[in-house]
C-alpha atoms as a PDB file:
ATOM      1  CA  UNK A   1      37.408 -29.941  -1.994  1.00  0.00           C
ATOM      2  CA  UNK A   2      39.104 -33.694  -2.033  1.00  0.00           C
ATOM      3  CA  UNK A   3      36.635 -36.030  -3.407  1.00  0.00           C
ATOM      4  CA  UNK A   4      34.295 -33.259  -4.789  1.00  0.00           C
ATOM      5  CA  UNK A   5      32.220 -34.220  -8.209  1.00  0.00           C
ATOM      6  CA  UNK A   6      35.444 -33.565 -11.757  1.00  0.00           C
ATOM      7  CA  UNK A   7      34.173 -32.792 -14.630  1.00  0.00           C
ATOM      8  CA  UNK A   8      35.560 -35.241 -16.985  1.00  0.00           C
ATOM      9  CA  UNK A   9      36.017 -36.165 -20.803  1.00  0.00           C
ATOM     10  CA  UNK A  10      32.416 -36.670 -21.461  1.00  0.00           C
ATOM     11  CA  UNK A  11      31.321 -33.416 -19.865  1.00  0.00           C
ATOM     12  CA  UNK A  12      30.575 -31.340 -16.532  1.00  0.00           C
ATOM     13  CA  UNK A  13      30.398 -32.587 -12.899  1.00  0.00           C
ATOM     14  CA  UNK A  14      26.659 -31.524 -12.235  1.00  0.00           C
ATOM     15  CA  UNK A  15      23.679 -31.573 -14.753  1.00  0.00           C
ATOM     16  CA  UNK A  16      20.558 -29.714 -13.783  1.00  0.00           C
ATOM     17  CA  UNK A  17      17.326 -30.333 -15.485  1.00  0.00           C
ATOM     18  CA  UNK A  18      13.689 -28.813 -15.116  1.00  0.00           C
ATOM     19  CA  UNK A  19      11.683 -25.843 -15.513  1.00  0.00           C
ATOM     20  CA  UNK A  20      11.843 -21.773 -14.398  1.00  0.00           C
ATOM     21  CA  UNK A  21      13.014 -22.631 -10.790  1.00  0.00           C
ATOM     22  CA  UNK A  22      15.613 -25.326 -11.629  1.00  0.00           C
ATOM     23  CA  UNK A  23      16.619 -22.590 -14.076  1.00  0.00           C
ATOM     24  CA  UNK A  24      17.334 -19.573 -10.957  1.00  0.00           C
ATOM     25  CA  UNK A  25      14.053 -17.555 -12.548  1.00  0.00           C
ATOM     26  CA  UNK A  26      14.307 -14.041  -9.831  1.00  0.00           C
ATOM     27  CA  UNK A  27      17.758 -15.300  -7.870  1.00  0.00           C
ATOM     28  CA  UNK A  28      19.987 -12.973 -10.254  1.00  0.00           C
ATOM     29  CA  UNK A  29      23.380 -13.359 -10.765  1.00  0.00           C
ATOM     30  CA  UNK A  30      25.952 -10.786 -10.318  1.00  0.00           C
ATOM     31  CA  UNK A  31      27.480 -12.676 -12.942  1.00  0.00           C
ATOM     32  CA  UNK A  32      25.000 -12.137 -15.529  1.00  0.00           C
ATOM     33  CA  UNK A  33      21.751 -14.405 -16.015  1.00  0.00           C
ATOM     34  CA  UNK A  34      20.107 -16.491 -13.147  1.00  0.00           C
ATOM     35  CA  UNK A  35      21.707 -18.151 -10.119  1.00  0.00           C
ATOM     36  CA  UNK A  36      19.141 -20.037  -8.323  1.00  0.00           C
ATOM     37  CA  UNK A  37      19.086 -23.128  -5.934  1.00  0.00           C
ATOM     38  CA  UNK A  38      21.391 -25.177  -8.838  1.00  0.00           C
ATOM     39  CA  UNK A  39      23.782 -22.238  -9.022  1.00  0.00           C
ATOM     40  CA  UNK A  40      24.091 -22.253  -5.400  1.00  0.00           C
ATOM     41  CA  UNK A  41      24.195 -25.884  -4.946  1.00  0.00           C
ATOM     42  CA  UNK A  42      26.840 -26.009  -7.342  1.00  0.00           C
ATOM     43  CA  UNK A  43      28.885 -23.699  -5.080  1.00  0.00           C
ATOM     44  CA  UNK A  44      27.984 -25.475  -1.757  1.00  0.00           C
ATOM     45  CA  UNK A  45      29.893 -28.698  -3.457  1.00  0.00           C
ATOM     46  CA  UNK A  46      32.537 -26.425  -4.831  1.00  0.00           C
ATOM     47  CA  UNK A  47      31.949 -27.173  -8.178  1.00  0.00           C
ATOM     48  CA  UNK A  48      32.325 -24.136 -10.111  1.00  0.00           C
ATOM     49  CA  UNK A  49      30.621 -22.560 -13.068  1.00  0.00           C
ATOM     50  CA  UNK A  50      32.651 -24.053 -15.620  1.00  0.00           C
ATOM     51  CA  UNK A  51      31.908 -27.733 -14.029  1.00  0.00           C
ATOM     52  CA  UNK A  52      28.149 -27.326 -14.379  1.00  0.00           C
ATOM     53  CA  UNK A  53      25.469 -27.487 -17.014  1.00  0.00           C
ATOM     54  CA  UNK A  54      22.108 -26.405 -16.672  1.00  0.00           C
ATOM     55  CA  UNK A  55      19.848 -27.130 -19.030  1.00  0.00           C
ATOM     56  CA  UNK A  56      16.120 -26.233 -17.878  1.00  0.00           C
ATOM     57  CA  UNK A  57      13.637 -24.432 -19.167  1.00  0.00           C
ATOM     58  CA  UNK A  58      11.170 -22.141 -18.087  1.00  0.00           C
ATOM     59  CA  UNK A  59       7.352 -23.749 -18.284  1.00  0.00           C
ATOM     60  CA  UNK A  60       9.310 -27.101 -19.232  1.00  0.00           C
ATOM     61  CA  UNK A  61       7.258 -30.554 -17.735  1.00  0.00           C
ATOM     62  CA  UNK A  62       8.355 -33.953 -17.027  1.00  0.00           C
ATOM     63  CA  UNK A  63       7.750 -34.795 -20.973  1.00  0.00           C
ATOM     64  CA  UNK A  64       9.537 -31.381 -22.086  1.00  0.00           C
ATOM     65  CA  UNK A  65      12.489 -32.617 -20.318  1.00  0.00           C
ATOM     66  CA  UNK A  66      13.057 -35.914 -21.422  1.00  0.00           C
ATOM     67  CA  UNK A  67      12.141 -34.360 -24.814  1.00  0.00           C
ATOM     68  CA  UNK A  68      13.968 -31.138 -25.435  1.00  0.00           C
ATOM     69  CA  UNK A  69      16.608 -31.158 -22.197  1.00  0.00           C
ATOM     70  CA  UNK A  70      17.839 -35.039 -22.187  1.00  0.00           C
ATOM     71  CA  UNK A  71      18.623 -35.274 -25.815  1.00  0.00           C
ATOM     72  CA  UNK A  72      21.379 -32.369 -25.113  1.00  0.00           C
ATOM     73  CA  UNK A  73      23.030 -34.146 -22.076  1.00  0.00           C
ATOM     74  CA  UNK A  74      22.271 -38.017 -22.972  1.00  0.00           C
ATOM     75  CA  UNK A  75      25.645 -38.539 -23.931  1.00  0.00           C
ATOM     76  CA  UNK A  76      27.804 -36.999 -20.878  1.00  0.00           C
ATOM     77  CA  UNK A  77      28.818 -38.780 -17.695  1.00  0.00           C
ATOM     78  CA  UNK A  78      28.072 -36.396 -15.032  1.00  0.00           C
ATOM     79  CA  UNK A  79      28.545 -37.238 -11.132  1.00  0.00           C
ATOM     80  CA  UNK A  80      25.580 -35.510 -10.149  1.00  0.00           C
ATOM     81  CA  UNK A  81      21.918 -35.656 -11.771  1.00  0.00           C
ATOM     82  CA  UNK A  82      19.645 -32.764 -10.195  1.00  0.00           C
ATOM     83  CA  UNK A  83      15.791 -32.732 -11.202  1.00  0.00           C
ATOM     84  CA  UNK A  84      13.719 -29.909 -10.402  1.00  0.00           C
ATOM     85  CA  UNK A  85      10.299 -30.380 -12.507  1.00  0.00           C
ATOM     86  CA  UNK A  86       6.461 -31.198 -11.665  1.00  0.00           C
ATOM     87  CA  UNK A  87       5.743 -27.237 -11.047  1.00  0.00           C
ATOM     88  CA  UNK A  88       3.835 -27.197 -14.455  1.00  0.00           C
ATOM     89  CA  UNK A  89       2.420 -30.802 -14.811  1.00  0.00           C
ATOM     90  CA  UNK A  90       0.912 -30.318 -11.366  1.00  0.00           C
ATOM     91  CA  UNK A  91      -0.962 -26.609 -12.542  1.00  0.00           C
ATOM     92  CA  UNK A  92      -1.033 -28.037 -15.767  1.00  0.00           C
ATOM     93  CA  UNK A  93      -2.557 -31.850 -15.428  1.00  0.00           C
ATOM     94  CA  UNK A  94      -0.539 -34.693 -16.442  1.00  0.00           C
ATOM     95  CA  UNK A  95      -0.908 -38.607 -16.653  1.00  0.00           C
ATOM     96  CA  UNK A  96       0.446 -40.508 -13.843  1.00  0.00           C
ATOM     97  CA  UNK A  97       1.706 -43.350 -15.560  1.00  0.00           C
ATOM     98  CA  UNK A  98       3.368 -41.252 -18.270  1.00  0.00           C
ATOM     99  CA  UNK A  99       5.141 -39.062 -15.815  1.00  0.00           C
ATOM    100  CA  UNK A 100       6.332 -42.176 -13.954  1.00  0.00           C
ATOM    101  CA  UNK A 101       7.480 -43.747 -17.517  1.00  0.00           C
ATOM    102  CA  UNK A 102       9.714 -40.334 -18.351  1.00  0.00           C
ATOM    103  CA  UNK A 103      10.757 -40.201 -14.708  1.00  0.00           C
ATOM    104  CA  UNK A 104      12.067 -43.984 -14.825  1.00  0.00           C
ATOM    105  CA  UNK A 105      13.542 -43.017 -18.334  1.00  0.00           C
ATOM    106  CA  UNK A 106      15.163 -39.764 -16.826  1.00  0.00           C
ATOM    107  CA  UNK A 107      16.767 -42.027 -13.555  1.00  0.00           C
ATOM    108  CA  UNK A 108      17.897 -44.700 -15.713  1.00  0.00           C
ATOM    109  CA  UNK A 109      19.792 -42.601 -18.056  1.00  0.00           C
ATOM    110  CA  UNK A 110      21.427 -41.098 -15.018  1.00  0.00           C
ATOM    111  CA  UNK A 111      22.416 -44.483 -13.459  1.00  0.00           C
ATOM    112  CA  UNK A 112      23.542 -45.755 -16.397  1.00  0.00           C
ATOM    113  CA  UNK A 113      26.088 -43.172 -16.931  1.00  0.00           C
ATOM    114  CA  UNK A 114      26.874 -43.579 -13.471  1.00  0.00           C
ATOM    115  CA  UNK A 115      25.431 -40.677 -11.594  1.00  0.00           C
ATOM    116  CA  UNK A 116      23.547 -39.676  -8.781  1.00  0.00           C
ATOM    117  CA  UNK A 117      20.276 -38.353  -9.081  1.00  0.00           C
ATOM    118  CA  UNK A 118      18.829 -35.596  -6.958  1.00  0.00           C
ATOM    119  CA  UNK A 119      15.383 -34.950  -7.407  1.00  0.00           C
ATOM    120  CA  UNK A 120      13.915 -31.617  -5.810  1.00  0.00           C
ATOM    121  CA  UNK A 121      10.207 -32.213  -3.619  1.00  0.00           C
ATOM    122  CA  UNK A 122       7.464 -30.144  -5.753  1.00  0.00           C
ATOM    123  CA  UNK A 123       6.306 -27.161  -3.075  1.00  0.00           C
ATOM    124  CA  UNK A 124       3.054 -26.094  -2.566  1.00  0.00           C
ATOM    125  CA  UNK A 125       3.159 -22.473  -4.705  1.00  0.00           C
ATOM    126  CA  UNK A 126       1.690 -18.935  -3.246  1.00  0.00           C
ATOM    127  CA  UNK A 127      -0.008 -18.662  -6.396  1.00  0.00           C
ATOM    128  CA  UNK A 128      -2.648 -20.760  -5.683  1.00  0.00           C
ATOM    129  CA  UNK A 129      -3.523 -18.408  -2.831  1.00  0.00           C
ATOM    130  CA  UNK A 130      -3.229 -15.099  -3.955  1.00  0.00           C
ATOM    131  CA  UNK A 131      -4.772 -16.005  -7.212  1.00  0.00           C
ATOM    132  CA  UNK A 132      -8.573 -16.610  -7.301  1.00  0.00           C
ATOM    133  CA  UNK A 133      -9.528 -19.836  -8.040  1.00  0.00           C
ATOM    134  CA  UNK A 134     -11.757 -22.545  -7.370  1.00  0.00           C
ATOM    135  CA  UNK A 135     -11.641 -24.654  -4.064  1.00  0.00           C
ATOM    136  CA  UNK A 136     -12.084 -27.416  -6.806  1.00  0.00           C
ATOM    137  CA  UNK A 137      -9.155 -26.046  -9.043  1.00  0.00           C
ATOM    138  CA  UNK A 138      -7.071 -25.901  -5.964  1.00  0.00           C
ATOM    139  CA  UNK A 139      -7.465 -29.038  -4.113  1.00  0.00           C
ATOM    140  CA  UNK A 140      -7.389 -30.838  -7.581  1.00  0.00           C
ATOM    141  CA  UNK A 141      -3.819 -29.026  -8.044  1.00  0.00           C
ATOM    142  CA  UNK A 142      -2.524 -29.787  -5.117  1.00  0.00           C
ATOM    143  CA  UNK A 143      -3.692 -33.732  -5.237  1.00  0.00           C
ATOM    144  CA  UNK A 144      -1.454 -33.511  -8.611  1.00  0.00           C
ATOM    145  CA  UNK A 145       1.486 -31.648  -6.435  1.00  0.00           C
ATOM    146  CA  UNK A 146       0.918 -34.788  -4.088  1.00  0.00           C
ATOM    147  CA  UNK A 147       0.755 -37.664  -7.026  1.00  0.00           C
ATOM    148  CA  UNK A 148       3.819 -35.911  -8.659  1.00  0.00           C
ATOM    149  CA  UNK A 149       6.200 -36.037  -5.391  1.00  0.00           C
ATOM    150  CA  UNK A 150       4.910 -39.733  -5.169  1.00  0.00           C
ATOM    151  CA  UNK A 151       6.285 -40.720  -8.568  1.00  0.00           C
ATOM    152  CA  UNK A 152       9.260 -38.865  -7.708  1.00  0.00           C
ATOM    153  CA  UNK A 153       9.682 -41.029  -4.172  1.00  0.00           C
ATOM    154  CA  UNK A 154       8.433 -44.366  -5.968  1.00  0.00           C
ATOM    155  CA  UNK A 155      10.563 -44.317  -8.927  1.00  0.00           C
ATOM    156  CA  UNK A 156      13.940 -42.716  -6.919  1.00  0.00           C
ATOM    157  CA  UNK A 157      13.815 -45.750  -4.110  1.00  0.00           C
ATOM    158  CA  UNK A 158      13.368 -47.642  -7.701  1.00  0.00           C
ATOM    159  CA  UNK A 159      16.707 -46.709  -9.027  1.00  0.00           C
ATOM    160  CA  UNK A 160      18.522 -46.526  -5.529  1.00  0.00           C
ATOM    161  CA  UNK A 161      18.418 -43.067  -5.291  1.00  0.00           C
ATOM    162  CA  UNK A 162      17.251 -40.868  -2.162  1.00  0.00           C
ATOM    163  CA  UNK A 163      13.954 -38.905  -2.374  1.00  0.00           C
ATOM    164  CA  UNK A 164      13.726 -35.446   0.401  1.00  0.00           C
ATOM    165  CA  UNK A 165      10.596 -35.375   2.268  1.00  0.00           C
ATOM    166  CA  UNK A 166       8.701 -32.331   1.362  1.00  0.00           C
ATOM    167  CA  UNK A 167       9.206 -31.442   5.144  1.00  0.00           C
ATOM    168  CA  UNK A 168      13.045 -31.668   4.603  1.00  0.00           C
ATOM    169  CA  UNK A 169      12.269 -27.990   3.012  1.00  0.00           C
ATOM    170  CA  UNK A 170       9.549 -27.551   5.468  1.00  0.00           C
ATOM    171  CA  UNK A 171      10.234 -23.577   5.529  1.00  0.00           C
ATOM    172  CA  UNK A 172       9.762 -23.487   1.233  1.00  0.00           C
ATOM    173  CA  UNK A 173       6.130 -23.016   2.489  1.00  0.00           C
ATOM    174  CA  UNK A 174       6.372 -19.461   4.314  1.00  0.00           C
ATOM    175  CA  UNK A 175       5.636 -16.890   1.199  1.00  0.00           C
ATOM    176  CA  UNK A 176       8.542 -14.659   2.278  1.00  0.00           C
ATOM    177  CA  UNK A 177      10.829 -17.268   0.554  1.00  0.00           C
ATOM    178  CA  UNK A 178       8.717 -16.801  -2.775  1.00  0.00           C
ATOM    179  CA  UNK A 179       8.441 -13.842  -5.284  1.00  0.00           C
ATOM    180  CA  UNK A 180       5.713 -11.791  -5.645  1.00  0.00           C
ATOM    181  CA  UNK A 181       4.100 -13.766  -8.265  1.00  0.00           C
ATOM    182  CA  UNK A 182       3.234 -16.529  -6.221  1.00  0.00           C
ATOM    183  CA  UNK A 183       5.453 -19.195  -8.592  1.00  0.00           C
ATOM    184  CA  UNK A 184       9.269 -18.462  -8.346  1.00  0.00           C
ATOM    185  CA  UNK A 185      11.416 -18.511  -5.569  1.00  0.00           C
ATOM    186  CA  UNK A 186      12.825 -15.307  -4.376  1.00  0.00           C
ATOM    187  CA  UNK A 187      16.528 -15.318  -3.695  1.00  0.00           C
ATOM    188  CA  UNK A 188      16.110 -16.598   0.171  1.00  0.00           C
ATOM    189  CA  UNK A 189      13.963 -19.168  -1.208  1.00  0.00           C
ATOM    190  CA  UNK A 190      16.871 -20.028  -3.587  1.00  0.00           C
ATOM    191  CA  UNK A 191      19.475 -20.214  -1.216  1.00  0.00           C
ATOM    192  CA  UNK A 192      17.085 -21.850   2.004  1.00  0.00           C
ATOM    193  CA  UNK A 193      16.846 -25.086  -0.854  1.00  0.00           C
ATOM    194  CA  UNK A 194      20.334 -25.083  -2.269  1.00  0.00           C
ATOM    195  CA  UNK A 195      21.454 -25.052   1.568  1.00  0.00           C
ATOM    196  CA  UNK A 196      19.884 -28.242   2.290  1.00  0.00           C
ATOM    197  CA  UNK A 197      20.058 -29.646  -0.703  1.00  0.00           C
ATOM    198  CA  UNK A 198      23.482 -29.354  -0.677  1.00  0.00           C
ATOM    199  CA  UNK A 199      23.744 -31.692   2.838  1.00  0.00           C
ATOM    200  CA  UNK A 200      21.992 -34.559   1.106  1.00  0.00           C
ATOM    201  CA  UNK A 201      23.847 -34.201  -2.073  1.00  0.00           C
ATOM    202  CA  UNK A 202      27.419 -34.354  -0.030  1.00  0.00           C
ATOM    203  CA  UNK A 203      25.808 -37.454   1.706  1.00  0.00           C
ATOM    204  CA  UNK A 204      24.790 -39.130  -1.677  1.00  0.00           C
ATOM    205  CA  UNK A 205      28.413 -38.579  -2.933  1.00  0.00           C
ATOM    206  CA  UNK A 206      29.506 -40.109   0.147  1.00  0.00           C
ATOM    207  CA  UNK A 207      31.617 -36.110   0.400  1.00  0.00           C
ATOM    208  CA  UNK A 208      31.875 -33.165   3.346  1.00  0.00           C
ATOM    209  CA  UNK A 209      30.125 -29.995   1.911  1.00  0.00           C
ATOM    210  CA  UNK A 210      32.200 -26.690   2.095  1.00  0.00           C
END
């Protein structure tokens, strides 16, 4: 594809970073290991396997990833930045002002070496329906799902970067696109976000999508 993201001398064309979902957790590929949204997002752009690197990690938050995944990539120059973290801060608690410090740190290293960032809207998980907890437990999780996605909007207009609605994936909410533990996307749910991910990606890289 003419214009499409070339890996270069200081590394791949796309860089994913995040947790279980960024990772492809239940979207197997035929391959061998996990596909997921990235995989297929990687495809949609015509970048192939070779061109991309994804370093998440499953249960990996906001700090884990500046931490443990940055360090690994801080040196490359990739075209394309794609963040898909906030899964586990949000069930797990996190500061505000922290996560907004390793988010700014995350989009600056990005912009620095010239990239575009992507970051993915945190969903609303089946888990915190089919498992029982609290009305207190949940609303208080989903107030962090909301604070997380605002960070992730604030600091991306920061840095000149385009944010996704969470109704851009409006149909993320139906359960039949998640698997049956409530927390990982099945492999419709997979390929539903990589498909319109892929659309604003092409648009950020001013590029036609295959």
């Amino acid at each position: 594809m003419a214009g499409r993201p070339e890996a270069g001398a200081a590394g791949p064309a796309m860089v994913v970073l995040g947790d279980s979902v960024a990772e492809g957790q239940d979207d197997p590929d035929p391959a061998g290991g996990w596909l997921g949204w990235a995989g297929r997002l990687a495809r949609h752009l015509g970048i192939s396997p070779e061109e991309m690197l994804n370093a998440s990690d499953p249960g990996a938050t906001v700090e884990d990833v500046v931490r443990d995944q940055l360090p690994a990539v801080r040196e490359m120059a990739p075209r394309l930045v794609v963040l898909g973290c906030g899964m586990n801060d949000a069930l797990r608690g996190f500061e505000r002002e922290a996560a907004a410090g390793r988010l700014a740190e995350l989009f600056g290293w990005a912009r620095g070496r010239g990239a575009v960032v992507l970051a993915i809207p945190v969903p609303r998980p089946p888990l915190l329906d089919i498992t029982p907890i609290s009305q207190f437990r949940k609303k208080r999780t989903v107030q962090r799902i909301h604070d997380f996605n605002a960070e992730l909007d604030r600091v991306s207009r920061e840095f000149g970067m385009a944010f996704p609605e969470r109704e851009t994936v409006a149909r993320v909410a139906d359960p039949a696109m998640w698997s049956a533990d409530g927390i990982h996307l099945n492999p419709d749910g997979h390929a539903y976000v990589a498909e319109v991910m892929a659309r604003i990606a092409a648009s950020l890289l001013g590029e036609r999508v295959k």
